[in-house]
C-alpha atoms as a PDB file:
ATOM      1  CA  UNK A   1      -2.123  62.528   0.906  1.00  0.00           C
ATOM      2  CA  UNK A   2      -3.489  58.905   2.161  1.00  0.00           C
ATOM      3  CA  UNK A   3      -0.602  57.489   0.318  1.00  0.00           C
ATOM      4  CA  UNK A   4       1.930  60.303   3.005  1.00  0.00           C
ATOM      5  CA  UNK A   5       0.253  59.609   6.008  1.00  0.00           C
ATOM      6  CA  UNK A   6       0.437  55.432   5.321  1.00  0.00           C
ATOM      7  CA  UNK A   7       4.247  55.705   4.707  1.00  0.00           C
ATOM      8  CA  UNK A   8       4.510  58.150   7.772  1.00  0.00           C
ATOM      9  CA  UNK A   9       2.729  55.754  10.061  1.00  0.00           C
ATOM     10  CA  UNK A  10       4.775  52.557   8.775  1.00  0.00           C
ATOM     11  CA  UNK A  11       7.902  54.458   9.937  1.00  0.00           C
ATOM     12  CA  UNK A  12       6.365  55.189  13.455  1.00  0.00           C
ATOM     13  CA  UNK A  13       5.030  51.496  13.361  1.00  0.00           C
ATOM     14  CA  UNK A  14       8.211  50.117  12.507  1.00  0.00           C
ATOM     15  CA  UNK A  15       9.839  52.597  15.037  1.00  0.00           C
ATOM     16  CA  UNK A  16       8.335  50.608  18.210  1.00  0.00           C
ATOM     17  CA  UNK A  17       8.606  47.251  17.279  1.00  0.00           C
ATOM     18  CA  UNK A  18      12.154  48.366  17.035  1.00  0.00           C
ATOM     19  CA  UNK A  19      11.902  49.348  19.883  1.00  0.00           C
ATOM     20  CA  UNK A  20      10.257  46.494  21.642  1.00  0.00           C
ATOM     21  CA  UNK A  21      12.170  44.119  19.703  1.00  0.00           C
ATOM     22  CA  UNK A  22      14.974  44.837  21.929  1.00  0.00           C
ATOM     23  CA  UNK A  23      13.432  45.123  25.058  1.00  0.00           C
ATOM     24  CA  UNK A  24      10.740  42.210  25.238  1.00  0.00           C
ATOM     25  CA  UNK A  25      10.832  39.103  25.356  1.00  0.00           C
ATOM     26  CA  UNK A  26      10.521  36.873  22.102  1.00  0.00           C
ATOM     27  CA  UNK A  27       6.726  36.301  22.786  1.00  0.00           C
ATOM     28  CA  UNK A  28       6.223  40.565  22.745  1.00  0.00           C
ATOM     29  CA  UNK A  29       8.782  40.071  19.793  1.00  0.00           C
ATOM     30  CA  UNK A  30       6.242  38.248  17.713  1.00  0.00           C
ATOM     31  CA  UNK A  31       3.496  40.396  18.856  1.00  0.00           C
ATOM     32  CA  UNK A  32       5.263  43.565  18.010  1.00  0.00           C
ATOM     33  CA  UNK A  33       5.926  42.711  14.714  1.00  0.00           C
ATOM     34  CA  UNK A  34       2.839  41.140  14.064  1.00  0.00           C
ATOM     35  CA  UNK A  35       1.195  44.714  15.159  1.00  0.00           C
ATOM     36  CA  UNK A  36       3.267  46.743  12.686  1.00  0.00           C
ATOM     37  CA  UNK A  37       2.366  44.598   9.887  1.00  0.00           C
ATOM     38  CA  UNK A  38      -1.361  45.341  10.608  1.00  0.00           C
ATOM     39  CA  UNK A  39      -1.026  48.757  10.489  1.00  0.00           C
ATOM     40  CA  UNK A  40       0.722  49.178   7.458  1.00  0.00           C
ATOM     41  CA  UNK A  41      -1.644  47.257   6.068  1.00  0.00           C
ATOM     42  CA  UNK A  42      -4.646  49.326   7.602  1.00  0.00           C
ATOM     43  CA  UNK A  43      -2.917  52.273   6.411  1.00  0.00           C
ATOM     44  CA  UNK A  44      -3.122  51.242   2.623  1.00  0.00           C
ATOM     45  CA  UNK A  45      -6.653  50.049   3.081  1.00  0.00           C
ATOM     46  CA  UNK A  46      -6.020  46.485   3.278  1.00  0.00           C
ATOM     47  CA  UNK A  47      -7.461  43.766   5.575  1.00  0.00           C
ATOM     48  CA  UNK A  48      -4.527  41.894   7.496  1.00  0.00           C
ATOM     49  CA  UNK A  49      -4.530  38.227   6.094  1.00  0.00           C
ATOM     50  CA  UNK A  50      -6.116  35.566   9.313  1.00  0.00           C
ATOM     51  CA  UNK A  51      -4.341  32.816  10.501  1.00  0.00           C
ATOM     52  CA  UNK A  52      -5.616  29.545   9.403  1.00  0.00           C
ATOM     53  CA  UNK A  53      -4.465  25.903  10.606  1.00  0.00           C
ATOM     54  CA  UNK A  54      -2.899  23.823   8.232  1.00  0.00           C
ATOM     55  CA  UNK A  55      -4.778  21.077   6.173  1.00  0.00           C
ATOM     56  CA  UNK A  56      -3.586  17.480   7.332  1.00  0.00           C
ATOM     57  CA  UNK A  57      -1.159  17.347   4.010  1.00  0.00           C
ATOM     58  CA  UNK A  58       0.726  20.846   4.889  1.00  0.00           C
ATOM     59  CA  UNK A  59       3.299  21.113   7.296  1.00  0.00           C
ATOM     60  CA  UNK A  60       3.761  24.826   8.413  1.00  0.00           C
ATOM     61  CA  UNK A  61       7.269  25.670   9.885  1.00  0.00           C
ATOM     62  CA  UNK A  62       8.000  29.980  10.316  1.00  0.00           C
ATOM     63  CA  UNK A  63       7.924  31.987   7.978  1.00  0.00           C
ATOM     64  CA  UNK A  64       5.843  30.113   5.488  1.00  0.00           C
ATOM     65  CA  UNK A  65       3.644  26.585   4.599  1.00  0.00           C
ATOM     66  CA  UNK A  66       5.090  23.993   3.044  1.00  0.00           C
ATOM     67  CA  UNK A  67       2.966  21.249   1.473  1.00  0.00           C
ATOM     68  CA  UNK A  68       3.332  18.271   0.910  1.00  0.00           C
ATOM     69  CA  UNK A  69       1.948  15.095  -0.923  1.00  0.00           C
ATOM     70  CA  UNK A  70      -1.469  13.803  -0.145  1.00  0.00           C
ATOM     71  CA  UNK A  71      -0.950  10.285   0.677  1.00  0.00           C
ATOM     72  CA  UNK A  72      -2.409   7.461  -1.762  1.00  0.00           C
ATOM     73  CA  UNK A  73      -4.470   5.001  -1.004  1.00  0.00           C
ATOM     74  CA  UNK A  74      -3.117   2.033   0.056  1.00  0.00           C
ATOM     75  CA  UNK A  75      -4.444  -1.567  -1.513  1.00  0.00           C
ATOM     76  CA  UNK A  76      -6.972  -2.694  -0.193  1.00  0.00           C
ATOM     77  CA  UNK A  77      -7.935  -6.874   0.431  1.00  0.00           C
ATOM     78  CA  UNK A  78     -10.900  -7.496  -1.316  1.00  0.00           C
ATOM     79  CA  UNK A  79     -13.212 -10.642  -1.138  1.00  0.00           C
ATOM     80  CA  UNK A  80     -12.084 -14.404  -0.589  1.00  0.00           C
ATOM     81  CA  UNK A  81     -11.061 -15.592  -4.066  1.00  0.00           C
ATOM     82  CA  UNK A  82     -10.660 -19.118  -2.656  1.00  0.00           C
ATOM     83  CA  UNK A  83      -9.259 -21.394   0.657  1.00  0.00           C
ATOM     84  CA  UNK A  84      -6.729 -24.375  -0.085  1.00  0.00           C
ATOM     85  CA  UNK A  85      -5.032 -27.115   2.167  1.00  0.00           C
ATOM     86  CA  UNK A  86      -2.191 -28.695   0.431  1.00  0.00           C
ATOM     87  CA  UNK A  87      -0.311 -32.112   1.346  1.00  0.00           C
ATOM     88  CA  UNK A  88       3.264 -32.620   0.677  1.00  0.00           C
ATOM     89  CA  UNK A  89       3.672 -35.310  -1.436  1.00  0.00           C
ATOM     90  CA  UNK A  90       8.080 -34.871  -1.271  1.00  0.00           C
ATOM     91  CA  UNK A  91      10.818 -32.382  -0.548  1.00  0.00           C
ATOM     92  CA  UNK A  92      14.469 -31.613  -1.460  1.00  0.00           C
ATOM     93  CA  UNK A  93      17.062 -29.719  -0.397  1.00  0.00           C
ATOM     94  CA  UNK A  94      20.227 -27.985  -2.071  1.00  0.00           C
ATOM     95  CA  UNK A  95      22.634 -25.582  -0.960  1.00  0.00           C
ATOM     96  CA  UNK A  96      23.364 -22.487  -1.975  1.00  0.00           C
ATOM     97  CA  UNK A  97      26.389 -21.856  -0.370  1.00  0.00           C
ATOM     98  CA  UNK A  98      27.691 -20.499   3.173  1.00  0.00           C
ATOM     99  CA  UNK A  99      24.498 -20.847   5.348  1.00  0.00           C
ATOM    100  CA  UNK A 100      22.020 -20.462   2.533  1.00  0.00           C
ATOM    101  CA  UNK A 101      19.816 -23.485   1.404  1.00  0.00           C
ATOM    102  CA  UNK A 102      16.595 -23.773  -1.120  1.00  0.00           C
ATOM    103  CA  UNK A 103      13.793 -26.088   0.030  1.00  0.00           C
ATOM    104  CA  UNK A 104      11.514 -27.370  -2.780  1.00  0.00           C
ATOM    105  CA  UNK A 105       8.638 -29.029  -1.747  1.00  0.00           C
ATOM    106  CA  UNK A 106       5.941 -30.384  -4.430  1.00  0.00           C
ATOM    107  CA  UNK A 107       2.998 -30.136  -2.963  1.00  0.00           C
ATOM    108  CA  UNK A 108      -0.934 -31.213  -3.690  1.00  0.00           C
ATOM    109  CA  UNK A 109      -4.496 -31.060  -2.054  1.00  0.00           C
ATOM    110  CA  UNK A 110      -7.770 -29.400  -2.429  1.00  0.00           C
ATOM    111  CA  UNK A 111      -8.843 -25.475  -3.226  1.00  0.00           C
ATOM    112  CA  UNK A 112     -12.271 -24.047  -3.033  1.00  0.00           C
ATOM    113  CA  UNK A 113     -13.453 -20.930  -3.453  1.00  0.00           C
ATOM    114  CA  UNK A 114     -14.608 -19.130  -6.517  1.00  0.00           C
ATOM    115  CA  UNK A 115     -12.662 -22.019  -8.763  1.00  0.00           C
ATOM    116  CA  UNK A 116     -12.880 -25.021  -6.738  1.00  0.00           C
ATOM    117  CA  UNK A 117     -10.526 -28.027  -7.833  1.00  0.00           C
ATOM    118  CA  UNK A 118      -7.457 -29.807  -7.568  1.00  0.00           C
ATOM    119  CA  UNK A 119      -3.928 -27.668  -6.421  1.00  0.00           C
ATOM    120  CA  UNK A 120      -0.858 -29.406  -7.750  1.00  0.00           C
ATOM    121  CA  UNK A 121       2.411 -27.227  -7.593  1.00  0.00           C
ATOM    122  CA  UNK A 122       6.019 -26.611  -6.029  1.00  0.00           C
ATOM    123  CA  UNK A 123       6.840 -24.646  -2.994  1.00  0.00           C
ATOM    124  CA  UNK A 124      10.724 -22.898  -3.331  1.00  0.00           C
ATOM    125  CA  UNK A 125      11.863 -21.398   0.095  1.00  0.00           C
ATOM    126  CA  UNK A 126      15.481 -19.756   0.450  1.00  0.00           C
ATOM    127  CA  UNK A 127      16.515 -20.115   3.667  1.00  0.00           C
ATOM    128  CA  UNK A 128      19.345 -19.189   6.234  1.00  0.00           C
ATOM    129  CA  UNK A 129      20.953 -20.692   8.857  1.00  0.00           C
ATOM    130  CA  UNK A 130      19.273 -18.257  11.152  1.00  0.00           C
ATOM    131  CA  UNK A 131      15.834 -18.912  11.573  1.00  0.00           C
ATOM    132  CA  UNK A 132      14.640 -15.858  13.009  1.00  0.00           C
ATOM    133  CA  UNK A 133      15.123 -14.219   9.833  1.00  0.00           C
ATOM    134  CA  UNK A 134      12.358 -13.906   6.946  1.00  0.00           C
ATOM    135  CA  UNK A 135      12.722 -16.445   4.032  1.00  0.00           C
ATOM    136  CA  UNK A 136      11.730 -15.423   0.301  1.00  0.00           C
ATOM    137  CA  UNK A 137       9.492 -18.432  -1.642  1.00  0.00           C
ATOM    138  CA  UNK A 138       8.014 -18.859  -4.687  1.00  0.00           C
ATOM    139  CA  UNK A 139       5.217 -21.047  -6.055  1.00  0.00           C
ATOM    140  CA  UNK A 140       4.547 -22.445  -9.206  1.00  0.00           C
ATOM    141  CA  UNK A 141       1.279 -24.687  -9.968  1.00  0.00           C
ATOM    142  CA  UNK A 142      -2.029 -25.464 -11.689  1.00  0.00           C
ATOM    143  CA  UNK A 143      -5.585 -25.586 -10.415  1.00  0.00           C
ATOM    144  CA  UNK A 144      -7.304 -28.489 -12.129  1.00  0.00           C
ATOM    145  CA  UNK A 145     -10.776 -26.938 -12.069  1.00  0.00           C
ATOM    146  CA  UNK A 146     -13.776 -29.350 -11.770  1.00  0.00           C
ATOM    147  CA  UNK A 147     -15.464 -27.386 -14.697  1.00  0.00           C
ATOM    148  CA  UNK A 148     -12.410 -28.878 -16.975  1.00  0.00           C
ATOM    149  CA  UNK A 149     -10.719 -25.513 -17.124  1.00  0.00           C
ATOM    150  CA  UNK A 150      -6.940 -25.046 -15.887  1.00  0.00           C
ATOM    151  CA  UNK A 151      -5.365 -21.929 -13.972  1.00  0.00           C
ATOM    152  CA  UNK A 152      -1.846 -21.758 -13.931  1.00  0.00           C
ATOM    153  CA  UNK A 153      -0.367 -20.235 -10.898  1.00  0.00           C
ATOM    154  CA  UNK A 154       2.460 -18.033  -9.652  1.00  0.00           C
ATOM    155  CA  UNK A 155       2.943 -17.000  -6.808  1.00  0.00           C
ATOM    156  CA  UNK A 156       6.342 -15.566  -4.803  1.00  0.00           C
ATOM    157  CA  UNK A 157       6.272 -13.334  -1.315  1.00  0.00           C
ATOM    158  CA  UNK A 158       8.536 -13.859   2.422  1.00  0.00           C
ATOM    159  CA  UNK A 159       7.677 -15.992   5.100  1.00  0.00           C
ATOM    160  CA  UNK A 160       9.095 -15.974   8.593  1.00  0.00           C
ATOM    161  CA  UNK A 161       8.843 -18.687  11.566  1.00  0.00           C
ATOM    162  CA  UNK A 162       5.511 -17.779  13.921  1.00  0.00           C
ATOM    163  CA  UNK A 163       7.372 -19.317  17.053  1.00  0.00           C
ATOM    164  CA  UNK A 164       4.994 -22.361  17.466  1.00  0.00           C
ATOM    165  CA  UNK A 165       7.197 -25.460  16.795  1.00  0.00           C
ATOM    166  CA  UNK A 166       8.294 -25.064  12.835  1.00  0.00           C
ATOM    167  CA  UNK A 167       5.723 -23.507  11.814  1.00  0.00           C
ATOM    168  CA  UNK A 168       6.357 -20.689   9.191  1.00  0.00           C
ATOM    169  CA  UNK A 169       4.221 -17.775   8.141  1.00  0.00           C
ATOM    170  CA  UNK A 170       3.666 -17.114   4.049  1.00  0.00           C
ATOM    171  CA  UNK A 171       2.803 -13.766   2.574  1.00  0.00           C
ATOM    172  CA  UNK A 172       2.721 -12.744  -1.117  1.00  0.00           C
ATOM    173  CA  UNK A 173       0.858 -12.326  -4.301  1.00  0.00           C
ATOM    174  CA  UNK A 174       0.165 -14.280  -6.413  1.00  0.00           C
ATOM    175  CA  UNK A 175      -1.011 -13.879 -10.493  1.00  0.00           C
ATOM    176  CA  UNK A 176      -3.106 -16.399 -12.937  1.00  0.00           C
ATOM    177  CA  UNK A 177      -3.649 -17.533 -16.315  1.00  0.00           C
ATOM    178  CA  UNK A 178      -6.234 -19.862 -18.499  1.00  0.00           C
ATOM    179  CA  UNK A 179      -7.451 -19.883 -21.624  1.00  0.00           C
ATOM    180  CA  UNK A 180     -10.629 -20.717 -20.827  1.00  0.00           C
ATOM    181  CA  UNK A 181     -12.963 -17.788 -21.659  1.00  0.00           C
ATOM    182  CA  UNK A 182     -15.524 -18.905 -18.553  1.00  0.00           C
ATOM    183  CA  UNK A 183     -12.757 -17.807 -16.495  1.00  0.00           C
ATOM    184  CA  UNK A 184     -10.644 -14.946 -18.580  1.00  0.00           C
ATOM    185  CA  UNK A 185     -11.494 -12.689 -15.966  1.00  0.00           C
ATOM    186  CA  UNK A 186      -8.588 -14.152 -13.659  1.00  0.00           C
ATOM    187  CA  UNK A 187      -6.317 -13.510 -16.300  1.00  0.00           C
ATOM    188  CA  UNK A 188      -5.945  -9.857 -15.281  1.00  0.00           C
ATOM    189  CA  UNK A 189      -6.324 -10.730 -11.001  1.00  0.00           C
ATOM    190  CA  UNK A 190      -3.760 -10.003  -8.259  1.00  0.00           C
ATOM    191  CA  UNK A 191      -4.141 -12.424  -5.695  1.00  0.00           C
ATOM    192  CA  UNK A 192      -2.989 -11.333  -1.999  1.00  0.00           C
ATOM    193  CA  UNK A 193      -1.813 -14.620  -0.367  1.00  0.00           C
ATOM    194  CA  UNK A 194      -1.685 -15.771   2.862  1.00  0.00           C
ATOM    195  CA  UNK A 195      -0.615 -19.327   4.371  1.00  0.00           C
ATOM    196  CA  UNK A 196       0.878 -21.286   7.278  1.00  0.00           C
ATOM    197  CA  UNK A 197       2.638 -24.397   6.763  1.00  0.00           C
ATOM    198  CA  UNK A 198       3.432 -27.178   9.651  1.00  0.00           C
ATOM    199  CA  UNK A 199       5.895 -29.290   9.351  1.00  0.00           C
ATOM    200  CA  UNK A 200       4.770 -31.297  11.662  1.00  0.00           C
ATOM    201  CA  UNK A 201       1.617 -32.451  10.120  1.00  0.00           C
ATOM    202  CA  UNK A 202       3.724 -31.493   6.362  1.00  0.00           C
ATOM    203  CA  UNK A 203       0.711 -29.352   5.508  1.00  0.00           C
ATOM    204  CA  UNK A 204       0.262 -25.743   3.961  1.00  0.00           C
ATOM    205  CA  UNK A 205      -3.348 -24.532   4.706  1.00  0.00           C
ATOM    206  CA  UNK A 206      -4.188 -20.809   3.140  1.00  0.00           C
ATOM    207  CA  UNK A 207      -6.232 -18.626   1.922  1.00  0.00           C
ATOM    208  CA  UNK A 208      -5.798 -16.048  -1.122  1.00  0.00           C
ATOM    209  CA  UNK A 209      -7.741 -12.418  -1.535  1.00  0.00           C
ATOM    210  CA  UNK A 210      -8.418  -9.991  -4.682  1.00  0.00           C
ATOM    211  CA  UNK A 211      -6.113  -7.231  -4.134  1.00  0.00           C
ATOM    212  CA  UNK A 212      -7.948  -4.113  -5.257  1.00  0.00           C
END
């Protein structure tokens, strides 16, 4: 009998949003339909299902929610592994054909920091003749720690010209290695780099981060 007079309402329901579908407007349109819905579901005992606001991650378009992926965490600078200022002690240029050109310059000077000691390595930039554009460098060195112990060093990232003169901008990681068990702990460190070199004074002064 309940089951009869549900159906028999859903057909009157559905009757006038028929109804109103083609005479209102699309805002009534919405409502209309919205109205029949909760009737048929009143008329099977049901509670009509509320509206809720979508977390941050969903999107919600009509008709239905879409998610999406939560966003991960992005890496984070940790603390101040160590500060260096390097001289250069030479430099050399080759080309590379059309406009490009690699710059080597071997380069030396003081680090401090959690491993304070001498910084001895080479500095490879790939340039263009266009010198708004970002260059891609490397670095390969040691750190002659005043303990006795020795870090090798790699490092590689892009720099681009800061507009101040010829100065140029270095960013980039940079990973270790040492056999020294005092220090094995580095082995397994990503270092987040960050330098500016002046060619004026031919100095590269920086300052590298854990990278958690």
């Amino acid at each position: 009998m309940h089951l009869a007079r549900a159906i028999e309402g859903l057909a009157k329901a559905l009757q006038q949003a028929s109804a109103k579908l083609i005479e209102g407007d699309a805002a009534n349109r919405i409502k209309s339909v919205a109205e029949a819905k909760r009737r048929v579901l009143l008329g099977f005992g049901l509670e009509p299902r509320r509206c809720f606001r979508p977390a941050p991650h969903e999107t919600q378009n009509p008709g239905f929610v879409q998610r999406r992926p939560k966003q991960e965490k992005l890496m984070a600078l940790g603390k101040v592994l160590g500060e260096f200022v390097l001289k250069a002690m030479s430099v050399r240029q080759s080309s590379l054909g059309g406009d490009r050109r690699r710059v080597e310059i071997d380069l030396a000077g003081e680090s401090s920091g959690e491993v304070p000691g001498q910084n001895i390595g080479t500095l490879a930039v790939e340039t263009t003749g266009d010198n708004n554009r970002p260059a891609t460098w490397t670095y390969t060195g040691v750190l002659l720690a005043k303990s006795g112990a020795v870090i090798q060093l790699s490092g590689s990232g892009v720099g681009i010209r800061t507009g101040q003169g010829h100065k140029a901008r270095y960013r980039g990681s940079a990973t270790y290695y040492t056999d020294d068990a005092n220090l094995a702990s580095f082995n397994s460190v990503l270092g987040a780099v960050e330098s500016e070199a002046d060619p004026a004074t031919m100095t590269l002064k920086g300052t590298t981060y854990a990278w958690d």
